[in-house]
Every structure is written in C-alpha cells, then in structure tokens.
PDB file of N, CA and C in Angstrom:
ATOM      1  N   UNK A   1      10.947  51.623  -0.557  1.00  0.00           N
ATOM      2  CA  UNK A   1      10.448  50.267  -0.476  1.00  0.00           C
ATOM      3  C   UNK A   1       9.490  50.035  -1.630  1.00  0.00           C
ATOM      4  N   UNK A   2       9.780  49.073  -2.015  1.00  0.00           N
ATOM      5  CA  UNK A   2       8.757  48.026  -3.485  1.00  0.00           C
ATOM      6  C   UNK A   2       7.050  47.722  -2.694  1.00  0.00           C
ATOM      7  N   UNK A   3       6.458  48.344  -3.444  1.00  0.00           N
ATOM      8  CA  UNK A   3       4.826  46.967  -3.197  1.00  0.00           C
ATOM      9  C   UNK A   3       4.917  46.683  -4.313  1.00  0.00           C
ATOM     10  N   UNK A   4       3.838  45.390  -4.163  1.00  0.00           N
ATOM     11  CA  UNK A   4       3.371  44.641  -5.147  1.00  0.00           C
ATOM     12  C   UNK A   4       1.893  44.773  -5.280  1.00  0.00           C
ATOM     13  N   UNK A   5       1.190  44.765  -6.371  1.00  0.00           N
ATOM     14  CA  UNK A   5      -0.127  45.183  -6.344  1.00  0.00           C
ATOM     15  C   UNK A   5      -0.951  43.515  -6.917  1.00  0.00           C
ATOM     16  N   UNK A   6      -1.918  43.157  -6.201  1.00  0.00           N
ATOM     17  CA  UNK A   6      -2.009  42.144  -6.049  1.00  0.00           C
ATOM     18  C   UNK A   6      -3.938  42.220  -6.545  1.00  0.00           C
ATOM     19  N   UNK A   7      -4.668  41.577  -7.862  1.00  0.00           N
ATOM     20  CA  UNK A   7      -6.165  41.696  -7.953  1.00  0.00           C
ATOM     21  C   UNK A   7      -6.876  40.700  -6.904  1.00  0.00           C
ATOM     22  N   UNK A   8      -7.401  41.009  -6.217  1.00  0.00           N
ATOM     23  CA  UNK A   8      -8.596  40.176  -5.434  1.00  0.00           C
ATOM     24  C   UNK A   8      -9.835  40.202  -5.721  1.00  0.00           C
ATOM     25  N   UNK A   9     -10.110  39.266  -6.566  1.00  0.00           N
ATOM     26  CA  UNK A   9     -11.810  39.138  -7.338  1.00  0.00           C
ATOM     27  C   UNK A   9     -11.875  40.711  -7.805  1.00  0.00           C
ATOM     28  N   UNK A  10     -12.407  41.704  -7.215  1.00  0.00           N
ATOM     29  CA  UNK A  10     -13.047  43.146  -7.370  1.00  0.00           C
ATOM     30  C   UNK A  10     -11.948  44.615  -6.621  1.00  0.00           C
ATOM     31  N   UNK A  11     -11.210  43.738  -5.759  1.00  0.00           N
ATOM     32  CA  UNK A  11     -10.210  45.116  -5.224  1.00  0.00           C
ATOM     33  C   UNK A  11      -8.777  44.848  -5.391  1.00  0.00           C
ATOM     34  N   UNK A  12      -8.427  46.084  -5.735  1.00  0.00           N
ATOM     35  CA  UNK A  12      -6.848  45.789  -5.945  1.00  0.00           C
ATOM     36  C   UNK A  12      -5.969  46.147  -4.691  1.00  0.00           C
ATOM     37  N   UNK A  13      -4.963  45.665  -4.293  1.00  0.00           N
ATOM     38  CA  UNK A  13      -4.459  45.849  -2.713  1.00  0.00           C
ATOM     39  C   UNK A  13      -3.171  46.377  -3.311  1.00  0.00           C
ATOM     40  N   UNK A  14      -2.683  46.934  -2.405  1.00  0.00           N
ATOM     41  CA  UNK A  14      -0.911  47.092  -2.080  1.00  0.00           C
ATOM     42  C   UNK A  14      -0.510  46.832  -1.171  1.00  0.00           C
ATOM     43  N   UNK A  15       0.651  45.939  -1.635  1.00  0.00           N
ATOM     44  CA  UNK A  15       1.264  45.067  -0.456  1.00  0.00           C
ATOM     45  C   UNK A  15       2.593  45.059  -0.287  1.00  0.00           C
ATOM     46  N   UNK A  16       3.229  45.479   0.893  1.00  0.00           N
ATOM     47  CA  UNK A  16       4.891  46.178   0.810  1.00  0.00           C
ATOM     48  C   UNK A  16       5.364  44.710   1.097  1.00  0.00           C
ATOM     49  N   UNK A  17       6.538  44.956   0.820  1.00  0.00           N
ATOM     50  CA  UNK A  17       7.122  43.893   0.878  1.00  0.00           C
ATOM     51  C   UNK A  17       7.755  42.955   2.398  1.00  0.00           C
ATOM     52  N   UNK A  18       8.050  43.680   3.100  1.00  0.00           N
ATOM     53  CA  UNK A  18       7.667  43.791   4.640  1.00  0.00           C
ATOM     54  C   UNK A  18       6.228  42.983   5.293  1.00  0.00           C
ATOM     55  N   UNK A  19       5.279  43.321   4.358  1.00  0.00           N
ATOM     56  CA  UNK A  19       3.803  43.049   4.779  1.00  0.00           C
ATOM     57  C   UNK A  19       3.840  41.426   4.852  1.00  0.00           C
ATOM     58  N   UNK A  20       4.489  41.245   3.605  1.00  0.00           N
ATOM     59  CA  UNK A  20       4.417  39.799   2.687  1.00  0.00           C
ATOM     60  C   UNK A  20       5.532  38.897   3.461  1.00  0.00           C
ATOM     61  N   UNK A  21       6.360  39.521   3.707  1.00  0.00           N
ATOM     62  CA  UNK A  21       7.202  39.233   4.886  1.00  0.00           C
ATOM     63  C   UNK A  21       6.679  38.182   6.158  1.00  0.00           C
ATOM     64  N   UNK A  22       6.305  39.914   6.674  1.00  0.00           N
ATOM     65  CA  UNK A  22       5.912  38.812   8.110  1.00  0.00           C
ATOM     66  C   UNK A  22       4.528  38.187   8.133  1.00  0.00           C
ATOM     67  N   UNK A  23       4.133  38.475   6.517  1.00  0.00           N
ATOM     68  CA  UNK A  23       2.839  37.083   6.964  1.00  0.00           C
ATOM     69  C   UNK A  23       3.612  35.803   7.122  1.00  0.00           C
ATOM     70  N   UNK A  24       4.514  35.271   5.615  1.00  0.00           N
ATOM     71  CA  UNK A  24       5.204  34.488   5.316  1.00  0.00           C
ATOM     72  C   UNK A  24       5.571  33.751   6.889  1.00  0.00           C
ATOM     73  N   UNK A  25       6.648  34.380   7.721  1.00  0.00           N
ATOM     74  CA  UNK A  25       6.700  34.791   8.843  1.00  0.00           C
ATOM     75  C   UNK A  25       5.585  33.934  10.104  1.00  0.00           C
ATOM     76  N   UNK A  26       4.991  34.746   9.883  1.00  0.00           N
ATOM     77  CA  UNK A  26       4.022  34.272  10.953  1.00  0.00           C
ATOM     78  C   UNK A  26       2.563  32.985  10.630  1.00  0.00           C
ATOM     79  N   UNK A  27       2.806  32.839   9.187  1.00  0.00           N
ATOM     80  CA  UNK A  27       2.492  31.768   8.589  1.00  0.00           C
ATOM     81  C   UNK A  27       3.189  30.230   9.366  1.00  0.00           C
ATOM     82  N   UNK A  28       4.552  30.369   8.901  1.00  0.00           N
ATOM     83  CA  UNK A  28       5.489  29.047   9.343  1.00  0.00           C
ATOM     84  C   UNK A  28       5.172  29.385  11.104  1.00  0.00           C
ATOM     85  N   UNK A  29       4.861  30.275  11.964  1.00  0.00           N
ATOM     86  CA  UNK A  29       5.187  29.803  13.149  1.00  0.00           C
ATOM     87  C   UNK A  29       3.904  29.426  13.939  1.00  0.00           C
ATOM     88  N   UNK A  30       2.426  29.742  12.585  1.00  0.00           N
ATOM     89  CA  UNK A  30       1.358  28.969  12.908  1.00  0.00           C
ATOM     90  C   UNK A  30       1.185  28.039  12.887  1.00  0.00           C
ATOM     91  N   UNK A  31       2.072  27.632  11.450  1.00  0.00           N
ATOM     92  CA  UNK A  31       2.157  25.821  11.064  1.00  0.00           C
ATOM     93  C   UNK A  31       3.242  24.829  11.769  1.00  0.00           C
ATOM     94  N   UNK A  32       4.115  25.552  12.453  1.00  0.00           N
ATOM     95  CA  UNK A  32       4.880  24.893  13.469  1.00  0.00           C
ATOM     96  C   UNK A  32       4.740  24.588  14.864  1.00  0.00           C
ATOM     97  N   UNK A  33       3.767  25.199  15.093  1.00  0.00           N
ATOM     98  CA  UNK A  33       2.601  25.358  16.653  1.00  0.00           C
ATOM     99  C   UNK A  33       1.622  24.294  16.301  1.00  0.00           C
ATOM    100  N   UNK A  34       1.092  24.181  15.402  1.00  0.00           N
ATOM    101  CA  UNK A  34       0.136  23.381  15.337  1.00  0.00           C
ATOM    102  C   UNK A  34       0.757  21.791  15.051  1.00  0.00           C
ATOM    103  N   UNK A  35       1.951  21.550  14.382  1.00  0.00           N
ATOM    104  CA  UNK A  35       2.461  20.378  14.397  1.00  0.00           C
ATOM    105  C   UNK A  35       2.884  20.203  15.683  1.00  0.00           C
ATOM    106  N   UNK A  36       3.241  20.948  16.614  1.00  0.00           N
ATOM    107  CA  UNK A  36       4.035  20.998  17.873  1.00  0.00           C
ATOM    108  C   UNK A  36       2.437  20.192  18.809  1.00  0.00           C
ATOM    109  N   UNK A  37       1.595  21.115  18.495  1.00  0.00           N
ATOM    110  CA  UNK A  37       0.063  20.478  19.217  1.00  0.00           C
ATOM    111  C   UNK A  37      -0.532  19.029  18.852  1.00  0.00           C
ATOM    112  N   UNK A  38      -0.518  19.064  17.760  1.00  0.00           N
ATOM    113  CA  UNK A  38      -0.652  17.482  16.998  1.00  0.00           C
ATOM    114  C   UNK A  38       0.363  16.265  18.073  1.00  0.00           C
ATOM    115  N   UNK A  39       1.813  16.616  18.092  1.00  0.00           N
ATOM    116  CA  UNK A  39       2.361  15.946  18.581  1.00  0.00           C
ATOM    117  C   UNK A  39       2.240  15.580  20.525  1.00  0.00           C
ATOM    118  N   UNK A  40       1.818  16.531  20.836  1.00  0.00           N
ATOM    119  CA  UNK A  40       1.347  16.248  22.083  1.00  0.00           C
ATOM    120  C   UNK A  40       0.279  14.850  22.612  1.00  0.00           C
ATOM    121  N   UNK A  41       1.056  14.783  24.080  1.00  0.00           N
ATOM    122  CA  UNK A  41       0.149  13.691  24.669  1.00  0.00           C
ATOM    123  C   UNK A  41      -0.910  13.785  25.223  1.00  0.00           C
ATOM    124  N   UNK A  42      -1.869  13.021  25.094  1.00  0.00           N
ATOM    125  CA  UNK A  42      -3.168  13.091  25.709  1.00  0.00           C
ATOM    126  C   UNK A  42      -2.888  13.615  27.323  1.00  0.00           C
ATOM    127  N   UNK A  43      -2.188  13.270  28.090  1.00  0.00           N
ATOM    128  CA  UNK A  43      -2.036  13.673  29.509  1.00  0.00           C
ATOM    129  C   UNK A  43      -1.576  15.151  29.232  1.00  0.00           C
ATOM    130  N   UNK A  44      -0.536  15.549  28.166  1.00  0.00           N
ATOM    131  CA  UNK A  44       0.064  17.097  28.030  1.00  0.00           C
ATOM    132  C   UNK A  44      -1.449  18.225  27.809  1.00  0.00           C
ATOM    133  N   UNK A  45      -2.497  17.265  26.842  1.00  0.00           N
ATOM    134  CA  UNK A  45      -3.455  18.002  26.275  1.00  0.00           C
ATOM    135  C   UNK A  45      -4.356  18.435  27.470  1.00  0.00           C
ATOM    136  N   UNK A  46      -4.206  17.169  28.220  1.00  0.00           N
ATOM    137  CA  UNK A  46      -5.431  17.613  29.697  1.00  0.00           C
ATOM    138  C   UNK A  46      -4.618  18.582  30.615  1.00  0.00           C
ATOM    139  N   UNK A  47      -3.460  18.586  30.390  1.00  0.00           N
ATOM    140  CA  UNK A  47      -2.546  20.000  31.335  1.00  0.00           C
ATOM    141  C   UNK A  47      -3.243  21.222  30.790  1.00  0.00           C
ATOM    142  N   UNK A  48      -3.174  20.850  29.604  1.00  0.00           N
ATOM    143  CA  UNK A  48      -3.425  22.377  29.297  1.00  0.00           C
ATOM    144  C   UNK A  48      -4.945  22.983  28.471  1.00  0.00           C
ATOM    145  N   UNK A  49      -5.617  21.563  29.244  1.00  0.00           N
ATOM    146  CA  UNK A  49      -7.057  21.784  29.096  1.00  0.00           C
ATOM    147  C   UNK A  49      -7.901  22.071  27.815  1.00  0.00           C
ATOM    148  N   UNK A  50      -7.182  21.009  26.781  1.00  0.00           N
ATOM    149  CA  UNK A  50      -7.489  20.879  25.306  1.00  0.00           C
ATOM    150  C   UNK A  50      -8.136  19.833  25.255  1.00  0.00           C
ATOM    151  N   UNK A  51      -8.828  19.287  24.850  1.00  0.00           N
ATOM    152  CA  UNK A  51      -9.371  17.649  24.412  1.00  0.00           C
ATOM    153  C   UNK A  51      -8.416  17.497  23.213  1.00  0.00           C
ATOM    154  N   UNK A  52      -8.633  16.298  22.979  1.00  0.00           N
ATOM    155  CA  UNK A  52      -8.292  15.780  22.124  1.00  0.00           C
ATOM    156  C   UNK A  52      -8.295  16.032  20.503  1.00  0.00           C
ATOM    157  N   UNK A  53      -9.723  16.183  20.662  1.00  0.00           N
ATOM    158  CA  UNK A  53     -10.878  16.142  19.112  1.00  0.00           C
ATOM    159  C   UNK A  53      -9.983  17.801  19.394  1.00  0.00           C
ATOM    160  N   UNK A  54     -10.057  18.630  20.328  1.00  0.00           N
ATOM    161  CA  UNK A  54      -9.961  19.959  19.780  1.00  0.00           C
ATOM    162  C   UNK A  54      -8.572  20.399  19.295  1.00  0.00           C
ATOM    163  N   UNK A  55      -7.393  19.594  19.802  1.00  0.00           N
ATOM    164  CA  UNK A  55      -6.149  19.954  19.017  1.00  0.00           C
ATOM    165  C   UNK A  55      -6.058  19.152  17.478  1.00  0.00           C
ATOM    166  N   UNK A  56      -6.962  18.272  17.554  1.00  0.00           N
ATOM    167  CA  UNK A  56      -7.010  17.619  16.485  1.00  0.00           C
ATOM    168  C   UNK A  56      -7.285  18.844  14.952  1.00  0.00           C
ATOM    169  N   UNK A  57      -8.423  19.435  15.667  1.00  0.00           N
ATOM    170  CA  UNK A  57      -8.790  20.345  14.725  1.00  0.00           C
ATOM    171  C   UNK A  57      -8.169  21.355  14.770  1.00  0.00           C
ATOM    172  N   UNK A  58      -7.704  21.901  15.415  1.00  0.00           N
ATOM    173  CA  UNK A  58      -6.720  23.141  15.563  1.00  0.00           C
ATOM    174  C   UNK A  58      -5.228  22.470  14.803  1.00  0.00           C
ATOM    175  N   UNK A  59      -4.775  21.554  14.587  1.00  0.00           N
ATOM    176  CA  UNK A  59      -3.752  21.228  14.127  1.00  0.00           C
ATOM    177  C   UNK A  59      -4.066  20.634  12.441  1.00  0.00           C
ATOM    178  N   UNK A  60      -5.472  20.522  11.872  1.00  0.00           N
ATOM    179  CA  UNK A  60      -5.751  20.306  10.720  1.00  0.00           C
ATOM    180  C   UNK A  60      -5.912  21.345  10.028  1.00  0.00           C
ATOM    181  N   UNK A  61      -5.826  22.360  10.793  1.00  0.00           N
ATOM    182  CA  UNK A  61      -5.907  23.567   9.576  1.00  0.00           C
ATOM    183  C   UNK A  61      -5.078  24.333   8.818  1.00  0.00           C
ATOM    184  N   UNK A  62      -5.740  24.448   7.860  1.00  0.00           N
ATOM    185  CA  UNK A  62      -4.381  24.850   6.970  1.00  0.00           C
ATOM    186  C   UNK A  62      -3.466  26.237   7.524  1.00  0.00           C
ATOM    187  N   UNK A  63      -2.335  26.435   7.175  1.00  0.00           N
ATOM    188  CA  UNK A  63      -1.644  27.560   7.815  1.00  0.00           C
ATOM    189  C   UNK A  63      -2.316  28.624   7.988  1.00  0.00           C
ATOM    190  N   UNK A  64      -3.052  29.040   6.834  1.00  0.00           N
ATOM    191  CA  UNK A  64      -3.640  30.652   6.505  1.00  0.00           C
ATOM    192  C   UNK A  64      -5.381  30.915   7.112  1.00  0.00           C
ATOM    193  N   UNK A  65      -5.129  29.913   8.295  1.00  0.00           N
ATOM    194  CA  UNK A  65      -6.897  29.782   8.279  1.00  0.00           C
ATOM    195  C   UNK A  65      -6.658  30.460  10.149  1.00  0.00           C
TER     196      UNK A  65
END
C-alpha cells in the first residue's frame, strides 16, 4: 500500500491511502446528515429533542468540523 506524506505547519504525517479514504468517506456521510437535519420539521426536531437554533448550527458546519 502507497502513503502520501503530507507537511502540517511543523509535522510531517503519513497518510495511507485507505486513511484518506474513509475520511473522504465519512466526510460525505457527515455532510449528508446534516442536510438531512436542516431539512427537518420543527415538530420532527421536538421528536427528537433538538431546538431549532441547535440543528441550525449543527447543520452549518462545515463537513470537517
């Protein structure tokens, strides 16, 4: 298997390709949960005991956060 060696400000990482993978991966199925939450109804949000303001913010964030 390939890594890729990647500079971060002061440390250098290795990163298999697999790694990069299932961030990629689990990236899209953060950002597809959170559009899925965005789209919800105020009555769905009180089922499941979210406010409003708080899916609001949980659905503004960027994928990697």
């Amino acid at each position: 298997m390939q890594t890729a060696t990647f500079k971060a400000h002061t440390k250098t990482r290795n990163i298999s390709a697999t790694a990069t993978l299932n961030w990629v991966i689990e990236s899209v199925r953060i950002a597809s949960q959170r559009r899925s939450l965005a789209k919800l109804s105020w009555s769905a949000l009180d089922d499941i005991g979210v406010s409003e303001a708080q899916a609001m913010h949980e659905a503004n964030k960027p994928f990697w956060a």
